[in-house]
Protein backbone atom coordinates (compact mmCIF):
# COMPACT_ATOMS: atom_id res chain seq x y z
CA UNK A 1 -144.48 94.37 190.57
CA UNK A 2 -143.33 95.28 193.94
CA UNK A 3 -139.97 96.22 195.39
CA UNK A 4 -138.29 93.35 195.02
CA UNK A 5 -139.47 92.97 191.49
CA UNK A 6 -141.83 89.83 192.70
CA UNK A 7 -145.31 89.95 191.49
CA UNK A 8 -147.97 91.10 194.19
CA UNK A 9 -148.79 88.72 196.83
CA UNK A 10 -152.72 89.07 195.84
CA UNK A 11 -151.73 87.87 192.76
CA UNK A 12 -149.56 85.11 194.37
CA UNK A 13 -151.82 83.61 196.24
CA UNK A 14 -154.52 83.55 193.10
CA UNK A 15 -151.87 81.93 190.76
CA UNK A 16 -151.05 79.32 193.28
CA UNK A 17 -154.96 78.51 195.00
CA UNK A 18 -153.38 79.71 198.51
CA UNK A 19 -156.41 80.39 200.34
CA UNK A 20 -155.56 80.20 204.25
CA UNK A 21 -156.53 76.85 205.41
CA UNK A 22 -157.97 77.15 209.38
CA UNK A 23 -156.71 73.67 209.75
CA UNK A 24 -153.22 74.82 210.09
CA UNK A 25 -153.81 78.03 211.80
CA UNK A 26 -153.18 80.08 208.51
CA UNK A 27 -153.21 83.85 208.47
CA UNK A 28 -151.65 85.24 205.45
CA UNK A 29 -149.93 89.34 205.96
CA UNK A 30 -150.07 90.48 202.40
CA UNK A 31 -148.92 94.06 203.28
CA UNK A 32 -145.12 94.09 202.28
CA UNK A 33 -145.04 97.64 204.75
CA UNK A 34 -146.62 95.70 207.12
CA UNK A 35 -144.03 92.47 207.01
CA UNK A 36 -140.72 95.01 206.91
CA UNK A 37 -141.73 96.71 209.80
CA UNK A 38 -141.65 92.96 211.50
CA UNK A 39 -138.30 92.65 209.98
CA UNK A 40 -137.24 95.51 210.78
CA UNK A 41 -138.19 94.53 214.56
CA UNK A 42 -135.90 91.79 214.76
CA UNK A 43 -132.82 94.45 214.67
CA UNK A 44 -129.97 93.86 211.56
CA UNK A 45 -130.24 90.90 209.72
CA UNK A 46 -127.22 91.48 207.56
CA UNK A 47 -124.48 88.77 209.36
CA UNK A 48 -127.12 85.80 210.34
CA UNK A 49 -129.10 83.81 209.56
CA UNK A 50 -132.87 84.04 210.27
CA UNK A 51 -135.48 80.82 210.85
CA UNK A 52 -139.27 81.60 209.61
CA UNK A 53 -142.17 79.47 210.58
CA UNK A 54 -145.08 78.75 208.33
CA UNK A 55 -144.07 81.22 205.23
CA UNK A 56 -147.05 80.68 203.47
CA UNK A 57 -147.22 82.30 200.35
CA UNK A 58 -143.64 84.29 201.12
CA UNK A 59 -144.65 87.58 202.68
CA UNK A 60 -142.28 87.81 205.78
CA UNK A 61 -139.91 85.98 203.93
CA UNK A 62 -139.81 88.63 201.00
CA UNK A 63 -139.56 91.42 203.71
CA UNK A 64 -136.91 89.38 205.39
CA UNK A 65 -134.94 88.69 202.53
CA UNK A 66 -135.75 92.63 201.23
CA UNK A 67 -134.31 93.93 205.20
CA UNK A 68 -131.05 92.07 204.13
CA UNK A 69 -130.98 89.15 205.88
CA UNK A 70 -128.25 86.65 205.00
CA UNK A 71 -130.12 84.09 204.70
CA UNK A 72 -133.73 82.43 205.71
CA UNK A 73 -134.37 79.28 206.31
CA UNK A 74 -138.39 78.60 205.95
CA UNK A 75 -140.39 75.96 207.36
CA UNK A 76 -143.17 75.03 205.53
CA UNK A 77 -145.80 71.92 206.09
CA UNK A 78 -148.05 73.03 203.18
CA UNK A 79 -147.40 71.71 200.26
CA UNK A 80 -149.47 74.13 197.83
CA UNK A 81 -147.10 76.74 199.23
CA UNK A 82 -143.62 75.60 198.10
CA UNK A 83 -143.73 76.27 194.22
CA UNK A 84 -144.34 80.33 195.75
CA UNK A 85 -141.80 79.89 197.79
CA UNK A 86 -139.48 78.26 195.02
CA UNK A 87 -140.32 81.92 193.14
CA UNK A 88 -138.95 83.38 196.01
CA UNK A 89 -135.96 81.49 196.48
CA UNK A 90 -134.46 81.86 192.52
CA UNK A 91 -134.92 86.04 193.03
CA UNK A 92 -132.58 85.73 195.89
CA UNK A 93 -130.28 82.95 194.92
CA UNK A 94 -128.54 81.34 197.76
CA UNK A 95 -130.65 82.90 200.55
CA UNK A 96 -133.61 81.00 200.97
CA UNK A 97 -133.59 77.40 202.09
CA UNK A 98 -136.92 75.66 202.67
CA UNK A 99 -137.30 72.61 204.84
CA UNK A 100 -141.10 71.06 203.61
CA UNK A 101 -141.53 69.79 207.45
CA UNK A 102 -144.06 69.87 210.90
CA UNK A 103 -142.06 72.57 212.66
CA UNK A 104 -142.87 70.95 215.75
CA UNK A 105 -140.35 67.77 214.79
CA UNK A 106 -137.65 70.19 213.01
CA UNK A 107 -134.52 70.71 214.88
CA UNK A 108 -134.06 73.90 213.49
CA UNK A 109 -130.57 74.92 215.33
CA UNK A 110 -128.87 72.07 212.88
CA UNK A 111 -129.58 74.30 209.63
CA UNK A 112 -128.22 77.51 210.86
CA UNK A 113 -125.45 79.35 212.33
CA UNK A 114 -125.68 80.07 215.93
CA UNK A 115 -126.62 83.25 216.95
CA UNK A 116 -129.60 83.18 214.53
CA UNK A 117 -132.82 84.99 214.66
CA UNK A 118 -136.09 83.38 214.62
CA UNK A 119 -139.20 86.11 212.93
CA UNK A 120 -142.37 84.37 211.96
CA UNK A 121 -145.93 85.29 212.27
CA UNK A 122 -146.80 81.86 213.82
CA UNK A 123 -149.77 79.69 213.38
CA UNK A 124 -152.00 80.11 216.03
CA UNK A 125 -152.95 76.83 216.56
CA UNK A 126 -149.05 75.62 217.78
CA UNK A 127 -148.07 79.36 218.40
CA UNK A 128 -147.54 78.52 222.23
CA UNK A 129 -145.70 75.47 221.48
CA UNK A 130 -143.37 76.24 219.52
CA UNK A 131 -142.44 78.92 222.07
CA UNK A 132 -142.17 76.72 224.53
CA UNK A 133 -140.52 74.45 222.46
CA UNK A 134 -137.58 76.99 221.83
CA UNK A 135 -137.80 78.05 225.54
CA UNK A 136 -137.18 74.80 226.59
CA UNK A 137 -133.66 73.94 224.53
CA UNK A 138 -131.53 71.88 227.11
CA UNK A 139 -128.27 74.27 225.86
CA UNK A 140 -129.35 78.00 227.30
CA UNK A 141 -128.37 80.38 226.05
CA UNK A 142 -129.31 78.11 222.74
CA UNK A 143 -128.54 79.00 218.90
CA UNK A 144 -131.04 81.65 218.52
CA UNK A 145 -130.30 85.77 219.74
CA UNK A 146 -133.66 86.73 219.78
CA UNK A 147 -137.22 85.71 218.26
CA UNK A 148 -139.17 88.08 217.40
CA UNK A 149 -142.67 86.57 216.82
CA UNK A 150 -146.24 87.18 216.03
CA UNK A 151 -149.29 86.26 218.51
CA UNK A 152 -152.82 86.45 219.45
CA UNK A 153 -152.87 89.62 221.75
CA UNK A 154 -154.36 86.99 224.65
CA UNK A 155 -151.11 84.82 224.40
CA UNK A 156 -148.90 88.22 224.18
CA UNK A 157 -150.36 88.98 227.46
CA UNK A 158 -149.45 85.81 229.21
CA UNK A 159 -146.23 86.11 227.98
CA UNK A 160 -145.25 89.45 229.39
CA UNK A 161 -147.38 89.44 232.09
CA UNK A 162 -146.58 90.94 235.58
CA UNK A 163 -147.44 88.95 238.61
CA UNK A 164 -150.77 89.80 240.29
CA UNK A 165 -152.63 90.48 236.81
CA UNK A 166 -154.90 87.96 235.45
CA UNK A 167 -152.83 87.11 232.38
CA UNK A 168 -149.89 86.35 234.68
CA UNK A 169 -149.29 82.24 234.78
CA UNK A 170 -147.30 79.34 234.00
CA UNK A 171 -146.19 80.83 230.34
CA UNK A 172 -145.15 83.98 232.00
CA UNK A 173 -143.00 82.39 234.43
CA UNK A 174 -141.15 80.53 232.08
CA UNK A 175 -140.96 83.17 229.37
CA UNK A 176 -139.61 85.80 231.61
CA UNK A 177 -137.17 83.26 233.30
CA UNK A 178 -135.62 82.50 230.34
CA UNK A 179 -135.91 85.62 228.15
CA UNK A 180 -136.68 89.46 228.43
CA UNK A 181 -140.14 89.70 226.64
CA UNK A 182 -141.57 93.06 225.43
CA UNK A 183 -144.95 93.31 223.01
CA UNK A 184 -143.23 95.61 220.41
CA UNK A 185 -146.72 96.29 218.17
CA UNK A 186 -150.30 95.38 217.61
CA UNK A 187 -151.28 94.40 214.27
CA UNK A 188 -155.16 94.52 213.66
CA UNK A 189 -157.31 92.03 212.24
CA UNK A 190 -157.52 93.74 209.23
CA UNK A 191 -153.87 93.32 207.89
CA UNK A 192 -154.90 89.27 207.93
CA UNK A 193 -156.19 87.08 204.83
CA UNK A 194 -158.52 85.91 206.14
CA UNK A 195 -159.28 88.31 209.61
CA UNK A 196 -158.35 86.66 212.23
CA UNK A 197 -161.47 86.96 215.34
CA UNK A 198 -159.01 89.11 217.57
CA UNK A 199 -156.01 91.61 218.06
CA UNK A 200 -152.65 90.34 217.26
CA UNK A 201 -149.17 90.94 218.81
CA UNK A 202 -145.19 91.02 217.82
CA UNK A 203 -143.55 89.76 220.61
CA UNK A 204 -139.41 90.14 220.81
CA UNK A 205 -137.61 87.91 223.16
CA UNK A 206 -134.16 88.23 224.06
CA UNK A 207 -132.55 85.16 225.59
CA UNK A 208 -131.13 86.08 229.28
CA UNK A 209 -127.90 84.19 230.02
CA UNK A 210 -128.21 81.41 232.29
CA UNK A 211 -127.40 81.90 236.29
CA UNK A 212 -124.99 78.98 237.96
CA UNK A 213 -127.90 78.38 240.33
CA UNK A 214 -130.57 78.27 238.19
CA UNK A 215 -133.12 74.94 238.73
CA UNK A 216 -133.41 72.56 235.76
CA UNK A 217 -136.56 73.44 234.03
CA UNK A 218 -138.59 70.20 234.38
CA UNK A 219 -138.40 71.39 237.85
CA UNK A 220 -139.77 74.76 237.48
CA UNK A 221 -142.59 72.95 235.27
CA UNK A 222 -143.78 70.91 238.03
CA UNK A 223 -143.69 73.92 240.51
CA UNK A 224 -145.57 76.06 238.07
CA UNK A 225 -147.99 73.34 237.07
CA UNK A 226 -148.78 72.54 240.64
CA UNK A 227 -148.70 75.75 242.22
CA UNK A 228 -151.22 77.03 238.54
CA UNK A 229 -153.22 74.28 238.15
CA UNK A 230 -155.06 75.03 241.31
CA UNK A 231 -154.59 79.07 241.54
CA UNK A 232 -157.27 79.72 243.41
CA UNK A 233 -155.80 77.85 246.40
CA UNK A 234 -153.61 79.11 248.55
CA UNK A 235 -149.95 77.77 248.49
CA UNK A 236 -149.68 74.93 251.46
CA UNK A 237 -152.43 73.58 249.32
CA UNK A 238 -151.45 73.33 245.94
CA UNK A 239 -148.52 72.80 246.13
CA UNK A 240 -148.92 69.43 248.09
CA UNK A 241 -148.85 67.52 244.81
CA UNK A 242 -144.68 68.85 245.01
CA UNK A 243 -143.49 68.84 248.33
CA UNK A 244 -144.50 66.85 251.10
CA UNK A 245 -144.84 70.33 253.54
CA UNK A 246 -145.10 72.79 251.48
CA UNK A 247 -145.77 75.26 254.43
CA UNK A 248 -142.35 74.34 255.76
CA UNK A 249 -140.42 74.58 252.06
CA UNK A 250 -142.31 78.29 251.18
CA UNK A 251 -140.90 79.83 254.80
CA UNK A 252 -137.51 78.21 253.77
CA UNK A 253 -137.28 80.77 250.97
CA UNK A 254 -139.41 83.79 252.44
CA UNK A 255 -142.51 83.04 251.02
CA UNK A 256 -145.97 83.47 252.74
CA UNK A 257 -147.30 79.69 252.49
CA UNK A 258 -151.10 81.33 252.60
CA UNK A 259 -150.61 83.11 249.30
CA UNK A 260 -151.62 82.12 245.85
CA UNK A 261 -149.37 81.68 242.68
CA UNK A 262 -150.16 84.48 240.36
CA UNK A 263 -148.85 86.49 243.89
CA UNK A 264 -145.05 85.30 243.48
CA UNK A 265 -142.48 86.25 241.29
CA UNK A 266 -140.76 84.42 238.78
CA UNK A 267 -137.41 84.30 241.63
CA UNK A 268 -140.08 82.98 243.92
CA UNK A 269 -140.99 80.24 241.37
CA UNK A 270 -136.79 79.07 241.03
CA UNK A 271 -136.59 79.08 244.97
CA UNK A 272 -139.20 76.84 245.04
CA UNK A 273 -137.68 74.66 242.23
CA UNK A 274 -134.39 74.52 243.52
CA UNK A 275 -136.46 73.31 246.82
CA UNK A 276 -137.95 70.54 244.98
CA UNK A 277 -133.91 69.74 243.63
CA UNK A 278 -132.86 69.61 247.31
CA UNK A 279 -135.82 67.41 248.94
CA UNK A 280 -137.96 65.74 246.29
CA UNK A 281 -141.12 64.23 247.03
């Protein structure tokens, strides 16, 4: 038995035929250290309520629940995984909901209390998404205080990536626009079942309030996209596909028209936007 008086995940995931289907990005953390230490990232748990993605066979979810956290709400698209889960749930009763559900389509804000936290070790096939899903809430500040979220150590990079560095794009922007992003820990390949190929990453995000001027995002997208999708042209060329001069609308804000966009700042990047607000195409 462990801690928390559940049996072993091992012996879990053999009881219930888990084994960690590539299909839906599945990479099981079986070392209950391991998963407290994530908790434990996410700061005190104790007065909220906490959203996990993709459970699996319970291991964050124990360490979540074993941290103290109020309560968890789970979701969970794989079926084989709910009767462990169900285990889970009736040795904390009360404080574990699961919602059997794509996270992509779940509005998750509608089953908790705002001011939750969101801690999963995300699949990696929608990892990105579902970041950008959560970054892109039309309420900002939304319900969440933080996430504090597992990646592969390439996508951990874009996210907190400074500009000028290869890693530095349209995810970083938009990360570090909306949210102060730190990599907190690796975890390596090892602590998986089964090993993931690379390096992973826990990734805390802290929601940055919203500024009065601050461009609507669809706007920043287009800049971003533009201004990324060709990065290997300068400015006045790629972003042509946004403004009709773009030479005139980068010397509006201070911005050398002959540069390229891993070269600006995210502050460059909401000029720009709130360019495109004031003279669309």
């Amino acid at each position: 038995m462990s801690d928390d008086g559940l049996p072993p995940l091992r012996d879990v995931i053999a009881s219930h035929g888990l084994d960690a289907r590539k299909s839906l990005g599945q990479h099981f953390l079986l070392d209950l250290n391991l998963t407290r230490r994530i908790a434990r990232a996410a700061g005190d748990l104790s007065s909220c309520d906490v959203v996990e993605i993709g459970p699996g066979p319970g291991g964050l979810t124990r360490a979540l629940l074993m941290e103290g956290a109020r309560r968890v709400v789970a979701v969970e698209r794989d079926a084989r995984c709910v009767a462990a889960l169900g285990e889970i749930a009736a040795a904390y009763p009360g404080r574990l909901e699961l919602i059997e559900a794509d996270a992509m389509q779940v509005d998750e804000g509608s089953h908790v209390q705002p001011g939750a936290r969101i801690v999963a070790n995300l699949p990696y096939n929608i990892s990105t998404a579902l970041l950008l899903k959560w970054l892109s809430l039309d309420t900002w500040p939304s319900w969440f205080a933080s996430m504090t979220l597992m990646f592969q150590r390439e996508v951990a990079e874009r996210i907190v990536a400074a500009p000028g560095t290869k890693s530095y794009g349209r995810l970083s922007v938009i990360s570090q626009w909306r949210a102060k992003a730190a990599i907190v820990f690796d975890v390596d390949p090892r602590a998986f079942t089964p090993p993931p190929k690379v390096m992973s990453s826990i990734v805390h995000l802290m929601p940055r309030e919203a500024a009065p001027d601050d461009p609507s995002l669809a706007s920043v997208e287009k800049v971003t996209a533009a201004a990324f999708g060709q990065r290997r042209k300068m400015l006045r060329a790629s972003l042509k596909q946004v403004f009709r001069d773009p030479e005139a609308h980068c010397a509006a804000v201070g911005i050398d028209p002959t540069t390229r966009a891993e070269r600006l700042t995210v502050a460059d990047f909401l000029s720009l936007a709130r360019r495109l607000e004031m003279a669309p195409r």
